[in-house]
C-alpha atoms as a PDB file:
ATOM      1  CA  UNK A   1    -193.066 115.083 -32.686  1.00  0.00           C
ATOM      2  CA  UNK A   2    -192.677 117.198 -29.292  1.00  0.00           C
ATOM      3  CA  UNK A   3    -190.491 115.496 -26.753  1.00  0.00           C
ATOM      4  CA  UNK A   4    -191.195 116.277 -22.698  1.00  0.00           C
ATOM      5  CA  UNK A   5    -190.158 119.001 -22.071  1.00  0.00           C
ATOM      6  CA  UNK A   6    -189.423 118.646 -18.693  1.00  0.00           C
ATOM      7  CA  UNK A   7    -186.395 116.897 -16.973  1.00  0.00           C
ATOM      8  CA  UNK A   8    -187.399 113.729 -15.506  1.00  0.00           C
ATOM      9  CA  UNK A   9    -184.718 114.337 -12.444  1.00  0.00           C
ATOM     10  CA  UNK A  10    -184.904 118.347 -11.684  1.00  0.00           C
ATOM     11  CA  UNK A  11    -182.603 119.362  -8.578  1.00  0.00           C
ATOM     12  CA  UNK A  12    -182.142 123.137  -8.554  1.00  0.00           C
ATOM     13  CA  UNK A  13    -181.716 125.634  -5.602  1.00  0.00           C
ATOM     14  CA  UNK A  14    -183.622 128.460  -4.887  1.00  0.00           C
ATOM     15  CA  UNK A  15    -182.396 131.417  -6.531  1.00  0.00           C
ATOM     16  CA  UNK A  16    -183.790 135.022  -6.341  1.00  0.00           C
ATOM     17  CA  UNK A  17    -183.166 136.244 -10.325  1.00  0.00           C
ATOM     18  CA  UNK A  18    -181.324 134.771 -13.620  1.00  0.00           C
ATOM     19  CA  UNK A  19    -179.937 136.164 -16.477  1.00  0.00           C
ATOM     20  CA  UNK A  20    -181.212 132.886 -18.823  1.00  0.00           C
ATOM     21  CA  UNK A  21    -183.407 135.277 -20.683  1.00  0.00           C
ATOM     22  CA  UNK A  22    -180.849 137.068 -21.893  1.00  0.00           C
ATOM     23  CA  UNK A  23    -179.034 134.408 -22.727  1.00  0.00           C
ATOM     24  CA  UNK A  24    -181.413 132.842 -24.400  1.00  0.00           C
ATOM     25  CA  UNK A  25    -182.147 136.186 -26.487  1.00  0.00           C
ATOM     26  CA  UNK A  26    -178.700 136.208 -27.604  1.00  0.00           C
ATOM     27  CA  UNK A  27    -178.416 132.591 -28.804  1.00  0.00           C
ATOM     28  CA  UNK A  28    -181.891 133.291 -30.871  1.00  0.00           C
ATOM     29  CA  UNK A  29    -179.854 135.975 -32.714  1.00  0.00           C
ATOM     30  CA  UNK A  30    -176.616 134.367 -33.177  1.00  0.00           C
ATOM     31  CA  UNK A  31    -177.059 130.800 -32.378  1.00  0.00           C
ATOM     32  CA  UNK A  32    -180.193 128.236 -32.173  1.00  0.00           C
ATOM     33  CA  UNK A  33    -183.450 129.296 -30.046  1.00  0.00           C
ATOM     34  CA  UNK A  34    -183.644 127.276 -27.447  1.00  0.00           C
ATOM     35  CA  UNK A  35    -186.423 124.609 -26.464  1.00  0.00           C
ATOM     36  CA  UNK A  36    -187.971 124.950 -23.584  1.00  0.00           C
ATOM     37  CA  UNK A  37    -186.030 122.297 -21.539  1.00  0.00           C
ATOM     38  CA  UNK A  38    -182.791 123.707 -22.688  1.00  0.00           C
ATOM     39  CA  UNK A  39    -184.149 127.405 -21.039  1.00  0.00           C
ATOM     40  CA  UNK A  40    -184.906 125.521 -17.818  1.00  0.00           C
ATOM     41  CA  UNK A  41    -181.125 124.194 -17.923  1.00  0.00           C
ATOM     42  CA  UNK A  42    -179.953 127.636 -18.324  1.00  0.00           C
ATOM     43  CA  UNK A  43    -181.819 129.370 -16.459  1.00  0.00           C
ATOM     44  CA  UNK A  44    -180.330 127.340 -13.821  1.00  0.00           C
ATOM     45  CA  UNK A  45    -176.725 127.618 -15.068  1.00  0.00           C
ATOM     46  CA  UNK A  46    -177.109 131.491 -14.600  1.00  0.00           C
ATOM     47  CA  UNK A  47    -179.055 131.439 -11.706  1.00  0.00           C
ATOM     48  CA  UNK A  48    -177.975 134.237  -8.953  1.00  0.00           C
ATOM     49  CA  UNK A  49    -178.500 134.626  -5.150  1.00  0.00           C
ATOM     50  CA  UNK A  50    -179.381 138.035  -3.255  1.00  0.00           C
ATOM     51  CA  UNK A  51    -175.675 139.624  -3.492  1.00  0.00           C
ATOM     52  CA  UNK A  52    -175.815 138.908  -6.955  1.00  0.00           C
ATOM     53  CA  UNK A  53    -173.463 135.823  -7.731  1.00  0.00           C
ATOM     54  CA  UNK A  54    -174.186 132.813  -9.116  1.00  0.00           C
ATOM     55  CA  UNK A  55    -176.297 130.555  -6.555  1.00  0.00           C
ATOM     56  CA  UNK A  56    -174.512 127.546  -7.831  1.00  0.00           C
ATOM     57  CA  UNK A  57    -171.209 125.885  -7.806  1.00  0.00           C
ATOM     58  CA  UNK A  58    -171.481 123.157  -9.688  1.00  0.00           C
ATOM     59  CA  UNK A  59    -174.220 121.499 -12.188  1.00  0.00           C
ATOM     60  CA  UNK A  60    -174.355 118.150 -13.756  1.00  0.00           C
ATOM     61  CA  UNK A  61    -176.299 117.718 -16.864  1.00  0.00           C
ATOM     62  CA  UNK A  62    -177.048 114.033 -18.145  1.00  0.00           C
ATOM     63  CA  UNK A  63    -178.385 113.951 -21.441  1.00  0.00           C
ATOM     64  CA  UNK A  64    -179.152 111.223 -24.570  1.00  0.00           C
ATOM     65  CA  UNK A  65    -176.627 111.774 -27.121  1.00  0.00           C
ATOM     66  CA  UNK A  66    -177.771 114.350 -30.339  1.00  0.00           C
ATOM     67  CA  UNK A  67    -180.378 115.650 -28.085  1.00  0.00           C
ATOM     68  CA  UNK A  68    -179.381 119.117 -27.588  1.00  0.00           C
ATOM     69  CA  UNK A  69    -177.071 119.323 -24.411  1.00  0.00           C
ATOM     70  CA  UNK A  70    -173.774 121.154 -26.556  1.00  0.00           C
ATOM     71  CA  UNK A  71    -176.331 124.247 -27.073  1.00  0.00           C
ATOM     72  CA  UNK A  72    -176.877 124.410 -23.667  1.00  0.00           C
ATOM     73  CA  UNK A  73    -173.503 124.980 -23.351  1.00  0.00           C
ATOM     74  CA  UNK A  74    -173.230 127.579 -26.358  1.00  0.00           C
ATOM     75  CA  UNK A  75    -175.945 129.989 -24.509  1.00  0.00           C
ATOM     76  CA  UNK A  76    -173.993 129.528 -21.402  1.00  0.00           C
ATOM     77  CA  UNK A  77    -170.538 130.426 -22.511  1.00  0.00           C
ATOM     78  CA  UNK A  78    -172.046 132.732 -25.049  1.00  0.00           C
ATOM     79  CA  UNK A  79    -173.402 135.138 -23.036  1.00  0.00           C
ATOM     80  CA  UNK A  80    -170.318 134.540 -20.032  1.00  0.00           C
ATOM     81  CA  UNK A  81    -167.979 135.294 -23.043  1.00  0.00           C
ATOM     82  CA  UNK A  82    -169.639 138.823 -24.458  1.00  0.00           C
ATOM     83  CA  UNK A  83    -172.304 139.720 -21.529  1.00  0.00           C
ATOM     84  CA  UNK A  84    -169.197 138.927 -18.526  1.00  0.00           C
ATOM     85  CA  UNK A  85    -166.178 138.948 -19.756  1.00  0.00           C
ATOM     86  CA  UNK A  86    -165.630 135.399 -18.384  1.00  0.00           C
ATOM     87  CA  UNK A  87    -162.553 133.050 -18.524  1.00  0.00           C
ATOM     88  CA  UNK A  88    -163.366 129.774 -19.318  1.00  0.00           C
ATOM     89  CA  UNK A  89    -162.039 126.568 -19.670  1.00  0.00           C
ATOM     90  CA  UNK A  90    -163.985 123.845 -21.647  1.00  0.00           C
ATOM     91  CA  UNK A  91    -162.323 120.557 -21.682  1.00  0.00           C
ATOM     92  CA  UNK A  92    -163.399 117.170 -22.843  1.00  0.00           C
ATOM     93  CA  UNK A  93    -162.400 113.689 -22.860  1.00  0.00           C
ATOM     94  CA  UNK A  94    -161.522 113.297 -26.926  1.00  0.00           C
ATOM     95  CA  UNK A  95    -159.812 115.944 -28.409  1.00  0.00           C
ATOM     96  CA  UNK A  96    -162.533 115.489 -31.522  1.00  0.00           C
ATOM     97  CA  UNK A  97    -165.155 116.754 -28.959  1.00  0.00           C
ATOM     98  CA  UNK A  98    -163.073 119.564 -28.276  1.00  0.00           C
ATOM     99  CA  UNK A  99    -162.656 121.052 -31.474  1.00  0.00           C
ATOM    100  CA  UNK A 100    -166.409 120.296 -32.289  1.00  0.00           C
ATOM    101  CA  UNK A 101    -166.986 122.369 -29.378  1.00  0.00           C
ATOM    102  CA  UNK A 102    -164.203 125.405 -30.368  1.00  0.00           C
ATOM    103  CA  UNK A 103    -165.676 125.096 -33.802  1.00  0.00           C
ATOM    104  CA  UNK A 104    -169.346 125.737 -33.179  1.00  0.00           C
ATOM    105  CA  UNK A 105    -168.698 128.666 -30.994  1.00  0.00           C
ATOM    106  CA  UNK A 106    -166.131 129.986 -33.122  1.00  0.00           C
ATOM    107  CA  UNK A 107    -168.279 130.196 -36.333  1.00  0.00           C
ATOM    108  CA  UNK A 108    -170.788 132.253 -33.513  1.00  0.00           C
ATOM    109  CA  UNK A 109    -167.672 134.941 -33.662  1.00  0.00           C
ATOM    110  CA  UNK A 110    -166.681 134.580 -37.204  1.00  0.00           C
ATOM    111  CA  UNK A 111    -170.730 135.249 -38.686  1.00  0.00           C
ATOM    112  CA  UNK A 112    -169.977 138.103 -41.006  1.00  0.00           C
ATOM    113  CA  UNK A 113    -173.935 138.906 -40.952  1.00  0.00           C
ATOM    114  CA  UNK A 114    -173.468 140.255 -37.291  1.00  0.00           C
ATOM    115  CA  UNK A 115    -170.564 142.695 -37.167  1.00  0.00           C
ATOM    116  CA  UNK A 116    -171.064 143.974 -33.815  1.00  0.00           C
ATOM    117  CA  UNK A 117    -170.092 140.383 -32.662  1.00  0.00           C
ATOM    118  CA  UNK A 118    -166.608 140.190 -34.567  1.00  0.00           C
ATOM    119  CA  UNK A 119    -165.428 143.666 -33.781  1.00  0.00           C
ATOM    120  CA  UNK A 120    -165.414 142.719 -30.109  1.00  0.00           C
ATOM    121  CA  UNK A 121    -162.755 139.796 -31.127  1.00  0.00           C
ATOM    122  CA  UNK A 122    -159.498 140.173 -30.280  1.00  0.00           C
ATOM    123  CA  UNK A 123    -158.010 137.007 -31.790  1.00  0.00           C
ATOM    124  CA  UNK A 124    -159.055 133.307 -32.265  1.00  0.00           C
ATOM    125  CA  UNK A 125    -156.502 130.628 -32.111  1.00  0.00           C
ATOM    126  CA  UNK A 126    -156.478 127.795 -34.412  1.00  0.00           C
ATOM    127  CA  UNK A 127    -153.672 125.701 -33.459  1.00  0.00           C
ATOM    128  CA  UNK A 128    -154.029 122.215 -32.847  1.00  0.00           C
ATOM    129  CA  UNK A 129    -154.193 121.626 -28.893  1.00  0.00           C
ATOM    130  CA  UNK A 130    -154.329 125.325 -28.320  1.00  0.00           C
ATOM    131  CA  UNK A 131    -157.931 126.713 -29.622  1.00  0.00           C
ATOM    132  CA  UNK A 132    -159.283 129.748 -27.841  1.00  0.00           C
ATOM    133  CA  UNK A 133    -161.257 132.435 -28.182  1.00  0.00           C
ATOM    134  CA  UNK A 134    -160.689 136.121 -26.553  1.00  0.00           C
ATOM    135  CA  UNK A 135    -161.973 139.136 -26.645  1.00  0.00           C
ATOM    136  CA  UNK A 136    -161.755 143.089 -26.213  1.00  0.00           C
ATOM    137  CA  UNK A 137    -163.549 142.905 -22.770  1.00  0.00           C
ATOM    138  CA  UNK A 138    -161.435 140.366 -21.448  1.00  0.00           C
ATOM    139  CA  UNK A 139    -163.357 137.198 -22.080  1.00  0.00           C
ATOM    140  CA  UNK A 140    -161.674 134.494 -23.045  1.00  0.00           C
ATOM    141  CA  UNK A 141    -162.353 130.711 -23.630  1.00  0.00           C
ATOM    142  CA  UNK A 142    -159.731 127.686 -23.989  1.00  0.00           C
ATOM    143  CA  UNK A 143    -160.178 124.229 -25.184  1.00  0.00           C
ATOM    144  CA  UNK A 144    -158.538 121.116 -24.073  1.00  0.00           C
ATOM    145  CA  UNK A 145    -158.633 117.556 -24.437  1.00  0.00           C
ATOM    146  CA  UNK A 146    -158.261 116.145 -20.202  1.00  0.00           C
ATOM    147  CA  UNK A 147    -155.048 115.171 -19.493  1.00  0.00           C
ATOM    148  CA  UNK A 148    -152.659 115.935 -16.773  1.00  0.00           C
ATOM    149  CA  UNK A 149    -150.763 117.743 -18.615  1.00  0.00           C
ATOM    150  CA  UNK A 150    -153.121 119.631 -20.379  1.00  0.00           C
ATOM    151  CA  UNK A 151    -154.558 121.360 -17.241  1.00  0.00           C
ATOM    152  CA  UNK A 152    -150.877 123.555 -16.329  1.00  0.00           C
ATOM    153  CA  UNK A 153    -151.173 126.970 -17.295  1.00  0.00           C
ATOM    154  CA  UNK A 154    -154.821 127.999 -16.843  1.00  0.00           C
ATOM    155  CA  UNK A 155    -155.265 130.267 -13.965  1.00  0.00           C
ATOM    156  CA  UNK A 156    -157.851 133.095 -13.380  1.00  0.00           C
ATOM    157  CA  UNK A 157    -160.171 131.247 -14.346  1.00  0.00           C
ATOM    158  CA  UNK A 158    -164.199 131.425 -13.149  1.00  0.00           C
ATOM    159  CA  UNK A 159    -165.999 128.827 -15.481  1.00  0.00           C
ATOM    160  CA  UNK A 160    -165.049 125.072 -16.140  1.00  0.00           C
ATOM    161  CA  UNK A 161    -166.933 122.951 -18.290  1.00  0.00           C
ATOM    162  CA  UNK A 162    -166.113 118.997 -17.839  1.00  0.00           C
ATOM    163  CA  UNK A 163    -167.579 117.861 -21.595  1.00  0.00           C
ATOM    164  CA  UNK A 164    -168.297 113.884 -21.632  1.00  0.00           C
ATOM    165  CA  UNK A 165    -168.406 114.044 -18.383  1.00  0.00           C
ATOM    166  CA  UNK A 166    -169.461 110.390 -18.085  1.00  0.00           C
ATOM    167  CA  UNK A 167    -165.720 109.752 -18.738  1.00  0.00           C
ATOM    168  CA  UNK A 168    -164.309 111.618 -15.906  1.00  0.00           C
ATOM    169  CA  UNK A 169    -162.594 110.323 -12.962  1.00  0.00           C
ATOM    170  CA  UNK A 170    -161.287 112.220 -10.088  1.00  0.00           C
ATOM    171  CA  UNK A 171    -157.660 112.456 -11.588  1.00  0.00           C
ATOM    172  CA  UNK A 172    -158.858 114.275 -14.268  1.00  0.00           C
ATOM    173  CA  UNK A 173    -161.245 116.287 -12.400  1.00  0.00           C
ATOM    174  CA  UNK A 174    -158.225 117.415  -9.579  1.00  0.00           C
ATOM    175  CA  UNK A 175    -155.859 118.651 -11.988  1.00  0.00           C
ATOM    176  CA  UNK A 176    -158.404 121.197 -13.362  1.00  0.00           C
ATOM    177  CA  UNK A 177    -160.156 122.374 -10.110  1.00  0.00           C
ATOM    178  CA  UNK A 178    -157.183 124.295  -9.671  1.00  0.00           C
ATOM    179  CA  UNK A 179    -157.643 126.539 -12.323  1.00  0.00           C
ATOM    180  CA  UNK A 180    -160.895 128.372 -10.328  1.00  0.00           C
ATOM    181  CA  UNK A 181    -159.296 128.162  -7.228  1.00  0.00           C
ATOM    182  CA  UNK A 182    -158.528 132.392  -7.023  1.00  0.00           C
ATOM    183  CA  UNK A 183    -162.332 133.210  -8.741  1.00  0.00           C
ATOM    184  CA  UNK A 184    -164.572 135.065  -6.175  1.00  0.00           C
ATOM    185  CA  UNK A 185    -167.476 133.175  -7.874  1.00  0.00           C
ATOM    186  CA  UNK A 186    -166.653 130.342  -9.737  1.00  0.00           C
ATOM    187  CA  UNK A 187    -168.699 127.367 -11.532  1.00  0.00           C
ATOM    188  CA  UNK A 188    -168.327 124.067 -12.657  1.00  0.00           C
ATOM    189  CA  UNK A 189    -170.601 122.470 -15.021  1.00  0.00           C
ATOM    190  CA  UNK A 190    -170.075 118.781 -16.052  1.00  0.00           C
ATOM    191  CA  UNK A 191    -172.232 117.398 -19.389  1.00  0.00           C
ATOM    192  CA  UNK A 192    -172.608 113.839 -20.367  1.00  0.00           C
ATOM    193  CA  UNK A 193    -174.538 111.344 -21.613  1.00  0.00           C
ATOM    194  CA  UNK A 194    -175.903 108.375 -18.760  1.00  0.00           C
ATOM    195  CA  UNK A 195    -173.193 106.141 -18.307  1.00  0.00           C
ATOM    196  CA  UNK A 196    -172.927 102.663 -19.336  1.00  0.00           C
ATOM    197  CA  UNK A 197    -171.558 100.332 -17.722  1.00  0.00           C
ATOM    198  CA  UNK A 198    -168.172 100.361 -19.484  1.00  0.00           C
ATOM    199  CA  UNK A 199    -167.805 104.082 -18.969  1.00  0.00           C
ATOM    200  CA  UNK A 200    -164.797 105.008 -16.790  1.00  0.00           C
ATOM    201  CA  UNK A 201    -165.981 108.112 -15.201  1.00  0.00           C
ATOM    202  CA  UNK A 202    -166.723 108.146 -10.759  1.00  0.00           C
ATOM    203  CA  UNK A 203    -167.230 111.741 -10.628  1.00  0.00           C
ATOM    204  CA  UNK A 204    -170.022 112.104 -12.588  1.00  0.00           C
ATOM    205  CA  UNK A 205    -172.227 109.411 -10.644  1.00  0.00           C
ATOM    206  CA  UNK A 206    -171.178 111.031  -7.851  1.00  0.00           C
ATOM    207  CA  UNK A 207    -172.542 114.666  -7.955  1.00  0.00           C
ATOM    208  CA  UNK A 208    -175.871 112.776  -9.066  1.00  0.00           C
ATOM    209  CA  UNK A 209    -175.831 111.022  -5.769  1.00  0.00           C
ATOM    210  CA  UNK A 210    -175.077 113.798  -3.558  1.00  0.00           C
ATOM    211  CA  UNK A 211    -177.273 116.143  -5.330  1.00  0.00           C
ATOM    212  CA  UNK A 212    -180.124 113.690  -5.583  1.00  0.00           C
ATOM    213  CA  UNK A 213    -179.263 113.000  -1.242  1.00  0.00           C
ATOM    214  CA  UNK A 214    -179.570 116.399  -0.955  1.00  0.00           C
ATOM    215  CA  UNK A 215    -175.940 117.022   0.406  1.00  0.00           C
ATOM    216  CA  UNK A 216    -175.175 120.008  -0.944  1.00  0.00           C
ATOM    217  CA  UNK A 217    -177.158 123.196  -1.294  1.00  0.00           C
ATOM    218  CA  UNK A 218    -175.127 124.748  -4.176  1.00  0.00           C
ATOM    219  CA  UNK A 219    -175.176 122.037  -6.815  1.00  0.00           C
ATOM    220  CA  UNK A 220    -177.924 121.300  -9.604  1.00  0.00           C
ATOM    221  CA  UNK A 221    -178.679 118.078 -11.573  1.00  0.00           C
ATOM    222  CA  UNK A 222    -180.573 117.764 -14.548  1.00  0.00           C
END
């Protein structure tokens, strides 16, 4: 069976090129190809304007669970990781997700069948609360469970991912915008599944309204 392939809520700006191709070559060699709704997604995520930056600032995401949304992610920090040289912060609301999430990319870095992925590796951390990735071109990723505490120390940073981002309120959400405050082009990119109504999360609701009112030019929704 062939779901739709096409998102029932679509808000995108206009952009002038993307690099999702290329992404999405490079996850078909060292990840999972992607379906055609997840290229639509990243397309969007990688999107760029006429001086060449990215044409968005922020993108919400709002997917089923164990439909596909974490490799979505993958392609996009991925290719920011080895193509950019990005810094990255993914953080989610459990600290299972997050090591879920460090795991799968790791074992991307780790695949002794593609060598010319692990030489670039400069080290991968392990330790409980502290996984990240980095490599020889600068890129690095961290992962954190949200807390207030858990957002001190990450600076220089252009890409945040808000994982479960149906959980998020705008505590949370303030202690880590500081993180991409000195990036000259800087994204945010909040995942989740639609929120019950137990889930504890404002800011996720919230860029759906706005971006569904049309109030900002420079966010997507999917």
């Amino acid at each position: 069976m062939r779901g739709s392939q096409e998102p029932r809520i679509r808000i995108e700006p206009r952009r002038v090129s993307s690099d999702g191709e290329d992404a999405a070559f490079l996850m078909s060699e060292y990840g999972n190809s992607l379906d055609e709704w997840q290229q639509l997604i990243v397309d969007c995520w990688l999107g760029k304007d006429e001086s060449g930056k990215y044409n968005i600032t922020s993108a919400g995401l709002s997917v089923p669970r164990q439909n596909g949304k974490n490799v979505c992610l993958e392609a996009r920090e991925f290719y920011g990781l080895v193509v950019n040289g990005e810094k990255i912060l993914h953080t989610a609301h459990q600290v299972r997700t997050s090591k879920k999430s460090f795991r799968r990319l790791a074992a991307m870095f780790t695949d002794k069948k593609h060598p010319e992925v692990t030489d670039i590796v400069k080290t991968i951390r392990y330790t409980n609360g502290e996984e990240c990735i980095e490599l020889d071109n600068g890129g690095v990723i961290e992962f954190s469970a949200r807390s207030r505490q858990a957002a001190r120390g990450f600076d220089g940073i252009s890409l945040v991912v808000f994982d479960e981002a149906q959980e998020l309120d705008d505590n949370a959400q303030a202690s880590f915008i500081p993180a991409i405050s000195a990036s000259l082009n800087p994204q945010v990119i909040y995942v989740g599944t639609p929120p019950d109504p137990n889930a504890t999360g404002t800011v996720f609701r919230g860029i759906r309204d706005k971006a569904i009112a049309g109030e900002t030019k420079t966010t997507a929704w999917f």
